[in-house]
Protein backbone atom coordinates (compact mmCIF):
# COMPACT_ATOMS: atom_id res chain seq x y z
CA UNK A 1 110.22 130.83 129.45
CA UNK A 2 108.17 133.14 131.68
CA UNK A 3 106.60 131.81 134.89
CA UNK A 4 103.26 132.21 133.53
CA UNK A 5 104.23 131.51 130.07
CA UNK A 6 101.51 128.77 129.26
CA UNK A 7 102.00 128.80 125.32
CA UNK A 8 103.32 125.20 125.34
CA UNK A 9 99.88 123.65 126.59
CA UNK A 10 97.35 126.03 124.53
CA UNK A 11 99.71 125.72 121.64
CA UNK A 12 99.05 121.86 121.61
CA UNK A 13 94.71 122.28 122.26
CA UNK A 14 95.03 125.16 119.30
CA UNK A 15 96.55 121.78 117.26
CA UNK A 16 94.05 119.56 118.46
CA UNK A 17 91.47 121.83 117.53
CA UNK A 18 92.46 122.47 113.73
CA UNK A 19 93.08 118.73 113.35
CA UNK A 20 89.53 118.14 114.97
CA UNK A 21 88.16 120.03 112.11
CA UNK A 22 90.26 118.33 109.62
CA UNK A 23 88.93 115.22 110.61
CA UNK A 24 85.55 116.19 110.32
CA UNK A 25 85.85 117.59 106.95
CA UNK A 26 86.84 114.67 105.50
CA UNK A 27 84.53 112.55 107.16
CA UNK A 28 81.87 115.56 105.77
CA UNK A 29 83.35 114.77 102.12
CA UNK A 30 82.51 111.56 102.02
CA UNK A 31 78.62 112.36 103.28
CA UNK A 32 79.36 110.87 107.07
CA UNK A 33 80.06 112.41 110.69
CA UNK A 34 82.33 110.62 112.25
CA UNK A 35 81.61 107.48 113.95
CA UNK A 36 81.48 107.07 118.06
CA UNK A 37 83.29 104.27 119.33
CA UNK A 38 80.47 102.71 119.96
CA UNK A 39 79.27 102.46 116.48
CA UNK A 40 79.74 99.15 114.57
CA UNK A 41 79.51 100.31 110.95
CA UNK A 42 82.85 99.99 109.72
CA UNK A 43 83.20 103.69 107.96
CA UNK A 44 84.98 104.48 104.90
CA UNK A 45 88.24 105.01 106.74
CA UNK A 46 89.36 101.58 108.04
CA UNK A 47 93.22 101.18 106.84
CA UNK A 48 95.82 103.65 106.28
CA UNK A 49 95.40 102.89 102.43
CA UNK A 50 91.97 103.65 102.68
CA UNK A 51 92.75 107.27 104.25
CA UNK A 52 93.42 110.52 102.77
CA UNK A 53 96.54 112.16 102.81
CA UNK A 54 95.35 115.37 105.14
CA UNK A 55 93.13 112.98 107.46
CA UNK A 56 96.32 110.45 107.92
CA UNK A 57 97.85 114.00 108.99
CA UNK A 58 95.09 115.39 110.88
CA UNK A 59 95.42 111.81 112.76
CA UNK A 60 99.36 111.60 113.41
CA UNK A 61 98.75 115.35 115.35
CA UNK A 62 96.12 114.39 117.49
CA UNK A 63 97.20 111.17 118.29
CA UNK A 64 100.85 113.11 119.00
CA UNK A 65 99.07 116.44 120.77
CA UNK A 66 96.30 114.65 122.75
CA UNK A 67 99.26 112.12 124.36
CA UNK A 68 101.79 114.93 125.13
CA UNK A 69 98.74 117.52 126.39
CA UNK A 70 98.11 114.29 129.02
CA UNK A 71 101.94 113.83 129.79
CA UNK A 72 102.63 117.78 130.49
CA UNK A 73 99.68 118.10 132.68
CA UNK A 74 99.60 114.72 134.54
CA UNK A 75 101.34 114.36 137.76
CA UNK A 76 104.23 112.83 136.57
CA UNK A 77 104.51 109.45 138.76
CA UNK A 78 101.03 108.37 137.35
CA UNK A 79 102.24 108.95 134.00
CA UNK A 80 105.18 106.17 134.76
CA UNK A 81 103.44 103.91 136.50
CA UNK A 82 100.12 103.97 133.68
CA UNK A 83 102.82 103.20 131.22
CA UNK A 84 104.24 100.26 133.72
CA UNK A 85 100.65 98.66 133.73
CA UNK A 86 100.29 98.89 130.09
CA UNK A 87 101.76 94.83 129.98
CA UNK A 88 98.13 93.88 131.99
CA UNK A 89 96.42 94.96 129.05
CA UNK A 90 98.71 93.54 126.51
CA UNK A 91 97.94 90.21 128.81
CA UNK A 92 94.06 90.52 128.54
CA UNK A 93 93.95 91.01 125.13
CA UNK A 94 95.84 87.90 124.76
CA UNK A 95 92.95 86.25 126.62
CA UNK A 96 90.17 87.55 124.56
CA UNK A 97 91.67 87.17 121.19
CA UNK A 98 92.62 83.82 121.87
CA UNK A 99 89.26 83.03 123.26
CA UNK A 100 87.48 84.72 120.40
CA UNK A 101 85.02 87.04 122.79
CA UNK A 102 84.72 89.27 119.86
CA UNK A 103 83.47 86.32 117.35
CA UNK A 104 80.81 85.87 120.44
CA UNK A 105 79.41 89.42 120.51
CA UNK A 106 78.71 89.70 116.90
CA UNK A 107 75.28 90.35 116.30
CA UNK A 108 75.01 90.71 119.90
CA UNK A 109 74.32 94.55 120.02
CA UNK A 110 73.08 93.99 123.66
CA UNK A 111 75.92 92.19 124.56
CA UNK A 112 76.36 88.70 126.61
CA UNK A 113 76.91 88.74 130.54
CA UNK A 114 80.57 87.68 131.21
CA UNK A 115 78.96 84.35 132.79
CA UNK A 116 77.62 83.49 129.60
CA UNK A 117 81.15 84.27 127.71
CA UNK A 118 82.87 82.08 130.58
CA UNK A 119 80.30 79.01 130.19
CA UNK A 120 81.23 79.39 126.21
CA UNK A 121 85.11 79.64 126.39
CA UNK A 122 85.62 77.68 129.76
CA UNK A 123 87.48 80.77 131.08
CA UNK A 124 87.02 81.68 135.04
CA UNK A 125 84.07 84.02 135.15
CA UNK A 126 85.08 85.99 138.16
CA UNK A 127 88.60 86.79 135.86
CA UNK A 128 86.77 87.37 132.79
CA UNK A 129 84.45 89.60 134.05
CA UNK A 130 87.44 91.82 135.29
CA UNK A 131 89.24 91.44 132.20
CA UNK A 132 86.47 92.76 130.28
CA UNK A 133 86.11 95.27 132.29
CA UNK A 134 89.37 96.43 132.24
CA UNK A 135 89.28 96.86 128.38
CA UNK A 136 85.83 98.48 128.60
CA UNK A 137 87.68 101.19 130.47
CA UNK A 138 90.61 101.86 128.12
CA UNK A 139 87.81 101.80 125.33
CA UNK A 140 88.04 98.27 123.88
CA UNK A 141 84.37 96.36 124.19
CA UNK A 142 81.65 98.55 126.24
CA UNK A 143 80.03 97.57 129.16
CA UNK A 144 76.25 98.02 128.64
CA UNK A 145 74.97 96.66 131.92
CA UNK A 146 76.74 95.35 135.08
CA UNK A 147 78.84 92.57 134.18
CA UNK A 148 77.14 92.72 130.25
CA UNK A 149 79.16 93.24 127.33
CA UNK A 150 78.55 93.98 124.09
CA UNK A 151 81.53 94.73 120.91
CA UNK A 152 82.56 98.66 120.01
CA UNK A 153 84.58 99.21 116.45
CA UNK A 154 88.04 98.61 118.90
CA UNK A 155 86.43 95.22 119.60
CA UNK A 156 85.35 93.84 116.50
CA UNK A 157 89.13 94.37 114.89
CA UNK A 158 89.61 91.28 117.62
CA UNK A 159 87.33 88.59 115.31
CA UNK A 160 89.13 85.68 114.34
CA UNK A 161 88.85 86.72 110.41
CA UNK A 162 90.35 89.63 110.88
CA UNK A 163 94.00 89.45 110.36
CA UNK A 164 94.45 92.14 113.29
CA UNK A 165 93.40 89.44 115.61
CA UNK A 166 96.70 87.50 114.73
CA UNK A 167 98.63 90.33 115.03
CA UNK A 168 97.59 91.40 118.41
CA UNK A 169 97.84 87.70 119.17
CA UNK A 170 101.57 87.58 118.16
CA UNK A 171 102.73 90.67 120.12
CA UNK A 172 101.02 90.07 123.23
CA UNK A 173 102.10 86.22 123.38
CA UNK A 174 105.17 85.93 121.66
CA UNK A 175 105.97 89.41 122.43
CA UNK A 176 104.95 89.81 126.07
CA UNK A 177 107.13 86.25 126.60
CA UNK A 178 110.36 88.27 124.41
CA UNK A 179 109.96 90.79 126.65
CA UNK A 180 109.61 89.75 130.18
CA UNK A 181 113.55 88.52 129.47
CA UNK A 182 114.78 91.84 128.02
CA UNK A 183 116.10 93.12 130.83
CA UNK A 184 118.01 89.93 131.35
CA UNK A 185 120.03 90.13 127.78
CA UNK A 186 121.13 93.93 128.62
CA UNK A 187 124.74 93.60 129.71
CA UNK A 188 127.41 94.84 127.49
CA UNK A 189 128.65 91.19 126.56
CA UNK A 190 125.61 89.29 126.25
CA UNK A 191 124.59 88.60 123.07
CA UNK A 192 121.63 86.49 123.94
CA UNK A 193 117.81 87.05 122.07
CA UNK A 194 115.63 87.08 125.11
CA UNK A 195 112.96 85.08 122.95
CA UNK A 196 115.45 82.34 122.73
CA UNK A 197 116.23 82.85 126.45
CA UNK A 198 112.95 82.28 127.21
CA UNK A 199 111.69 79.52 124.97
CA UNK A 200 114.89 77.89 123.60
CA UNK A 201 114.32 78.34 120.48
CA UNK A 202 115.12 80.81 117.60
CA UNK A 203 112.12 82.43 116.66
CA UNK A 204 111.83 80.88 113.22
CA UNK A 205 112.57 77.78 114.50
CA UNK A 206 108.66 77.02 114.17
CA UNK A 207 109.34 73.43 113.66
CA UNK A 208 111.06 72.30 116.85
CA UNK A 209 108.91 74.35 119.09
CA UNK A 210 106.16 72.10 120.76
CA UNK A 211 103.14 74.86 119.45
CA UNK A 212 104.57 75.38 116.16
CA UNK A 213 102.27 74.52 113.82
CA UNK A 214 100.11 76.77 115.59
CA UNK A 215 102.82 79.70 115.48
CA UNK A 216 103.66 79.53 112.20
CA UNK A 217 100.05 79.71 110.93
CA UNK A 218 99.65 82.52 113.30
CA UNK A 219 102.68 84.26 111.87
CA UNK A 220 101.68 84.28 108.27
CA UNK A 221 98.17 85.82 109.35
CA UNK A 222 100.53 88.39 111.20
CA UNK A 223 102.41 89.65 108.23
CA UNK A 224 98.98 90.58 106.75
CA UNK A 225 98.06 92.42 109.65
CA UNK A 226 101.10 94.17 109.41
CA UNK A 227 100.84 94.96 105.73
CA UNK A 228 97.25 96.28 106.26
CA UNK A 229 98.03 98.69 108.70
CA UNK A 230 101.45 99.64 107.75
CA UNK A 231 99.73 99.87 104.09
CA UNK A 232 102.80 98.21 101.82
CA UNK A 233 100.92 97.17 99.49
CA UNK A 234 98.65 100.28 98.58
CA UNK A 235 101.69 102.95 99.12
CA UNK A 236 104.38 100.60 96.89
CA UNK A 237 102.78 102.32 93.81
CA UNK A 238 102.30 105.54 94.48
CA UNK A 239 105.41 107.14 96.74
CA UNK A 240 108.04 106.49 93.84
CA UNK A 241 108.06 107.93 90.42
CA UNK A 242 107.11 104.52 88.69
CA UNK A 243 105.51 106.07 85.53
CA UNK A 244 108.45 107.61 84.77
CA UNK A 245 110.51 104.23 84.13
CA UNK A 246 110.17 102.92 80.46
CA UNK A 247 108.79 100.20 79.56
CA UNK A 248 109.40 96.81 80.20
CA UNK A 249 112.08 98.07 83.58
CA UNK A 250 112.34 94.50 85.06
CA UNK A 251 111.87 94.94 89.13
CA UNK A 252 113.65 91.98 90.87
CA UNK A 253 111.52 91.19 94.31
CA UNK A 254 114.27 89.82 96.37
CA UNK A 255 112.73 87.50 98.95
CA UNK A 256 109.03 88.75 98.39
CA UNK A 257 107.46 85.94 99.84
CA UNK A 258 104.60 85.63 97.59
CA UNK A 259 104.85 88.88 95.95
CA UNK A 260 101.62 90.56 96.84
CA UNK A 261 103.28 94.43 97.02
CA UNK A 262 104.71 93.99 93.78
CA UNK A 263 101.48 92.27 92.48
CA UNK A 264 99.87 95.55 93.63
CA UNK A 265 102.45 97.45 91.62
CA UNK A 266 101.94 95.48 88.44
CA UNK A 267 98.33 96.06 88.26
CA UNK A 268 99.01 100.25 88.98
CA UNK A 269 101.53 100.04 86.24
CA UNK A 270 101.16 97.33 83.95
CA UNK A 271 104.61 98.70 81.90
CA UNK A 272 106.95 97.09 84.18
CA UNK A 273 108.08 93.57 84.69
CA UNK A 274 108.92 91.49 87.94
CA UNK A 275 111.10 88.21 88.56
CA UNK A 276 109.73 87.26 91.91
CA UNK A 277 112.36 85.19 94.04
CA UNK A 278 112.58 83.85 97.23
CA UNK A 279 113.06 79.63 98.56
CA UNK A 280 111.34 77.09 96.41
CA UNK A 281 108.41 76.53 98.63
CA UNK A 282 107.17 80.05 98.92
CA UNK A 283 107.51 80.43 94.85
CA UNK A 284 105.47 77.47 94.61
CA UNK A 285 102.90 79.16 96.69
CA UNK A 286 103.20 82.55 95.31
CA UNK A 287 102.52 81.06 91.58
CA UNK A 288 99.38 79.69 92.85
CA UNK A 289 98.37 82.88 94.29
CA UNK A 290 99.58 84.96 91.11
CA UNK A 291 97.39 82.34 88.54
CA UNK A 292 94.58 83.67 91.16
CA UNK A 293 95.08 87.37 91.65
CA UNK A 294 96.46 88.41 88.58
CA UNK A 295 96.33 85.79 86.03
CA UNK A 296 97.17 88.01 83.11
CA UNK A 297 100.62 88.98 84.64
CA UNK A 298 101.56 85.22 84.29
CA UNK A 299 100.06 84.43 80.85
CA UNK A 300 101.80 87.85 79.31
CA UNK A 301 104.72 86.49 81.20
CA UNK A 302 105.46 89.80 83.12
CA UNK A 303 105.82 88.05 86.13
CA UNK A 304 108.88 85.32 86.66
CA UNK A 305 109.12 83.25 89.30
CA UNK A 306 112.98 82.40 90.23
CA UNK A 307 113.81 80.46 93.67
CA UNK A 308 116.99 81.46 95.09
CA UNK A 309 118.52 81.83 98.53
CA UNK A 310 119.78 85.62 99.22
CA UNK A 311 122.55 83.88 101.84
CA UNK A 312 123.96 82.04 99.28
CA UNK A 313 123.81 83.15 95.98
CA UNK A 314 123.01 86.52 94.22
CA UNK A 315 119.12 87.38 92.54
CA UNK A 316 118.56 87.80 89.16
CA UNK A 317 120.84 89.82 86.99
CA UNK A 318 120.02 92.30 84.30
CA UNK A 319 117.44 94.13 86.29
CA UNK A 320 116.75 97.68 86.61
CA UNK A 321 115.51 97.58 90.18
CA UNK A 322 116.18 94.94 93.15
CA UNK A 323 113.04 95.39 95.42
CA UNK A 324 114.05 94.47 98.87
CA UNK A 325 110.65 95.13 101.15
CA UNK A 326 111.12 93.90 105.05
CA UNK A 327 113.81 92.10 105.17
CA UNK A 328 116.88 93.93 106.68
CA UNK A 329 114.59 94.30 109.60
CA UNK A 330 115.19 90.56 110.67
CA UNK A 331 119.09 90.09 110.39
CA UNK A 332 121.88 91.61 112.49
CA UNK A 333 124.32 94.31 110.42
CA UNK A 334 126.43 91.21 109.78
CA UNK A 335 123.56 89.21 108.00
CA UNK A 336 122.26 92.32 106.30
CA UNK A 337 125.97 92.87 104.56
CA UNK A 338 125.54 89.13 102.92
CA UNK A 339 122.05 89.74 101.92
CA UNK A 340 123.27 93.91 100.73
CA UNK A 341 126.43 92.03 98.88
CA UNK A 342 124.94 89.53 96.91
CA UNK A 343 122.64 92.43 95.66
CA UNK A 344 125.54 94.32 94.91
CA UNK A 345 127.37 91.74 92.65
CA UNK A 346 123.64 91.20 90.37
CA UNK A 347 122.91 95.14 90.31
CA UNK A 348 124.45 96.83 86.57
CA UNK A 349 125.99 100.05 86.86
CA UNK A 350 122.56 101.76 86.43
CA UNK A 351 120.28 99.55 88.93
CA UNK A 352 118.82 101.01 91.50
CA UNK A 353 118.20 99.36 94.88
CA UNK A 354 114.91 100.40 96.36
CA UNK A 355 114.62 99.78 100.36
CA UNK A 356 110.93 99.09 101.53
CA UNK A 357 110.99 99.44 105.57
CA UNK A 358 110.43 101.43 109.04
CA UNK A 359 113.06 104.38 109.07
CA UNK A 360 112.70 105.55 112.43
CA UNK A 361 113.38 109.31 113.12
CA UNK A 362 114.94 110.58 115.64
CA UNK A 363 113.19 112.59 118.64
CA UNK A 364 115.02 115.60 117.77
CA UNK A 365 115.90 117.65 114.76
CA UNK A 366 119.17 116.17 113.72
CA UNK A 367 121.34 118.89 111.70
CA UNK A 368 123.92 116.21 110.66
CA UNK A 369 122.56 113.30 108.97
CA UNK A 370 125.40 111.96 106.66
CA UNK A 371 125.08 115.61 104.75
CA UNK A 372 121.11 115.28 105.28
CA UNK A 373 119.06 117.48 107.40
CA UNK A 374 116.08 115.64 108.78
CA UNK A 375 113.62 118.55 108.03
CA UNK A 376 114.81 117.78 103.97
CA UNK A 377 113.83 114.02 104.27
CA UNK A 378 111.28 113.74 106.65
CA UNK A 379 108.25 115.52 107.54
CA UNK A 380 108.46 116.79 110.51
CA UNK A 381 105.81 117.61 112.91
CA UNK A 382 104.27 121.15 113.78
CA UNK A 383 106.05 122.66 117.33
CA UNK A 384 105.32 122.23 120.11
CA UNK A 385 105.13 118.27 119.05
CA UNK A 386 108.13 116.17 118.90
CA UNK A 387 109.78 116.89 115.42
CA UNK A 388 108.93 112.80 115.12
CA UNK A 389 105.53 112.84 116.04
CA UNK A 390 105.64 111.21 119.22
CA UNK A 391 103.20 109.14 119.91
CA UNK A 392 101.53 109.23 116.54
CA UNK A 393 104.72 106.96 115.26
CA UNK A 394 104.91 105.01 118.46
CA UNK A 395 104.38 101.74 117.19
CA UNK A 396 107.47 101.88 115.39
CA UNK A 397 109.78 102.18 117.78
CA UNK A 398 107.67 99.29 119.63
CA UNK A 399 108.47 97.18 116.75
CA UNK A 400 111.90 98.06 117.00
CA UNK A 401 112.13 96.23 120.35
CA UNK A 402 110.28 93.85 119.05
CA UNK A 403 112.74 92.91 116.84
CA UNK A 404 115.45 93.27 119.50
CA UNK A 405 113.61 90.87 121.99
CA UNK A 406 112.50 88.07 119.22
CA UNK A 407 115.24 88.33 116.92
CA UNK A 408 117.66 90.47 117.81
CA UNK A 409 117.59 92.57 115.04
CA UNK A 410 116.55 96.07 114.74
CA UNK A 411 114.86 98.41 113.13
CA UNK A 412 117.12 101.43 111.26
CA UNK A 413 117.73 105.15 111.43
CA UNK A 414 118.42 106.87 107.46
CA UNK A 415 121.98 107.29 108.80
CA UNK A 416 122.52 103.24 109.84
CA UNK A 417 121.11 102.58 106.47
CA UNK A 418 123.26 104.94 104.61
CA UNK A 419 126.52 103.38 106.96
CA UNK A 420 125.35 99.62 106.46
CA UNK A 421 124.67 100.00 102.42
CA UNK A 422 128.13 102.19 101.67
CA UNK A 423 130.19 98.93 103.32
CA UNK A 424 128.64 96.70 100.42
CA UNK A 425 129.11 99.37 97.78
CA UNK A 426 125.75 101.13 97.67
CA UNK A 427 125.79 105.21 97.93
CA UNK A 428 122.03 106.49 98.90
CA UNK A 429 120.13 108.78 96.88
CA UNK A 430 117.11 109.55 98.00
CA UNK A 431 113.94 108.67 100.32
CA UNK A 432 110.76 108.62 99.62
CA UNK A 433 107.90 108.61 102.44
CA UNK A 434 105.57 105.59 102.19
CA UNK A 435 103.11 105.64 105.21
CA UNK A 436 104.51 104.80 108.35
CA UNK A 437 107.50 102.55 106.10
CA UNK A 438 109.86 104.20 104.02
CA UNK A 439 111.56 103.95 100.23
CA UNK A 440 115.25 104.20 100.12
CA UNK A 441 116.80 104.75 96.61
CA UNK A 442 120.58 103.34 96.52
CA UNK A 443 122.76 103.21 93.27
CA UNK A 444 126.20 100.93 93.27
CA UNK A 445 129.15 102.94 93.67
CA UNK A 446 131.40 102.60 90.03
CA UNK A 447 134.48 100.83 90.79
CA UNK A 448 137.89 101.19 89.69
């Protein structure tokens, strides 16, 4: 590169700039500029599902440009050490969320002094005050007078109704907690889940854990949050070629929970079937929820509900596709190979296994991907950006340590799910993008 060779920055503002415009004409499509972030109206563009396909793009390179523009020009050391004070915001959110400032401000458009929140919540006014203050700076709440403050749109995805709220909850509780003992679990023979170092408990282990109750309520509201912004439900029926399947194809949802992705699916193509299965209790609640949501699904009997264990005993046979959605996510290779195996021995020679999770990319073009190029699976970003996106896809990689720290699982690359499926007799086909998650199309290998 020449010495004064500055392509690399004006390369990334020349991206910014195009998305910029790409933003606003969407936003202009739909009859609306787009909002401040101090406007409360909640636009048409809340959820990824809710999003054109060009803005969601427009998005991912800002998001990527604007964070790597700030990197490149930054002196270096502040860079690292904003990033090591990121957990002090992580811990006042915490403190908000579970005080419910947000469900305070509403309809409070000239917000509340911090006293007044304190005297509300019992918090420590001084330590409010500077809490607030610190997330009125990175853009959550605004400050409206001295010590006064009032929601923003950041803000208001912190009310109590809002599944978000649990989310943010989770990670910054459970998570921060996980975390603090990573560094602790690190040596090459130490198998330990710093979440269980910590606490003493397996994550799941609601039951024995003095707040559990409160956890496990917490953690179903999670899941939501997660399928909202991760979008499972709305990009299930449109990122594989469902229409094309004839009539009556019988979908086995192995482990759904209570089947809301493949409820989704049914209603976007009412020509396929499901046999929902997962432990007794949760197919006890998902019929309830089913009789609700899609009543005519159950009284056309195109829905089945089937308990079953996936440790112990294989799903339903004589289906066309096994539907496993975030699953592999929470077990160790080990686990996953059970779970993968008992598939295996249901699937017919022509079932298809369809994969619903995070495939994370790597930061790199990778020429050698099991015979796969990553530039002919994945999109891949516009140079000078990482070929991943950077930033923009982030919070994936976060929730790959999250998984490490709570249950030391992982998150997958396309080749560690190619390697884990071809040890259970599963030979990969295709992938098919899906938001920020992923479809991945396996077939059994014939045998012998």
């Amino acid at each position: 590169m020449d010495s004064f060779d500055n392509t690399h920055i004006t390369a990334l503002t020349e991206l910014i700039n195009h998305a910029v415009q790409e933003v606003i004409a969407e936003y202009a499509a739909v009859g609306q500029a787009v909002p401040t972030l101090h406007s409360l109206e909640p636009g048409p563009f809340q959820l990824p599902a809710e999003t054109p396909a060009r803005l969601r793009k427009a998005i991912k390179i800002i998001e990527a440009a604007c964070a790597q523009l700030t990197y490149t020009v930054s002196p270096p050391g502040s860079v690292m050490l904003n990033k090591a004070l990121e957990h002090g915001e992580a811990a006042c959110l915490s403190v908000v969320t579970e005080a419910r400032i947000a469900d305070l401000l509403l309809n409070q458009p000239e917000g509340l002094p911090a006293m007044k929140l304190a005297s509300l919540t019992g918090l420590h006014a001084g330590r409010l005050t500077r809490i607030l203050r610190l997330l009125a700076t990175k853009h959550c709440f605004k400050e409206v007078k001295p010590g006064v403050f009032a929601n923003n749109r950041l803000s208001v995805k912190l009310v109590s109704s809002d599944p978000t709220s649990a989310l943010v909850l989770q990670r910054t509780d459970d998570g921060l907690l996980a975390s603090a003992y990573l560094n602790k679990t690190m040596a090459k023979d130490d198998n330990g889940i710093p979440y269980q170092r910590a606490t003493g408990f397996p994550y799941f282990d609601f039951d024995r854990q003095p707040d559990g109750l409160k956890r496990s309520e917490r953690f179903a509201r999670t899941m939501v949050g997660w399928g909202q912004i991760f979008g499972k439900e709305h990009f299930l029926p449109q990122s594989y070629p469902w229409c094309d399947q004839p009539p009556n194809t019988t979908i086995c949802d192995v482990a759904g929970g209570n089947g809301f992705a493949t409820m989704a699916l049914l209603k976007a193509q009412p020509h396929l079937k499901v046999i929902l299965q997962d432990q007794q209790p949760i197919i006890d609640r998902a019929q309830e929820l089913w009789r609700e949501k899609h009543p005519s699904a159950v009284q056309k009997k195109h829905v089945q509900f089937v308990p079953f264990d996936f440790f112990k005993t294989p799903p339903a046979g004589d289906c066309d596709i096994y539907y496993l959605s975030f699953i592999l996510h929470d077990w160790q290779d080990h686990e996953c190979k059970i779970i993968l195996n008992n598939i295996r021995k249901a699937m017919k020679p022509n079932s298809r296994l369809i994969i619903h999770e995070i495939v994370l990319r790597n930061a790199l073009v990778d020429m050698n991907m099991n015979g796969h190029t990553s530039d002919s699976c994945f999109d891949i970003a516009p140079r000078p950006l990482l070929p991943n996106y950077g930033v923009a896809r982030a919070r994936t990689y976060e929730l790959d340590i999250a998984m490490m720290t709570l249950l030391g699982s992982q998150e997958r690359t396309l080749p560690e799910y190619i390697d884990l499926c071809s040890q259970c007799g599963l030979k990969f086909i295709k992938i098919y993008e899906a938001g920020e998650m992923d479809l991945l199309e396996f077939i059994p290998v014939c045998q012998a």
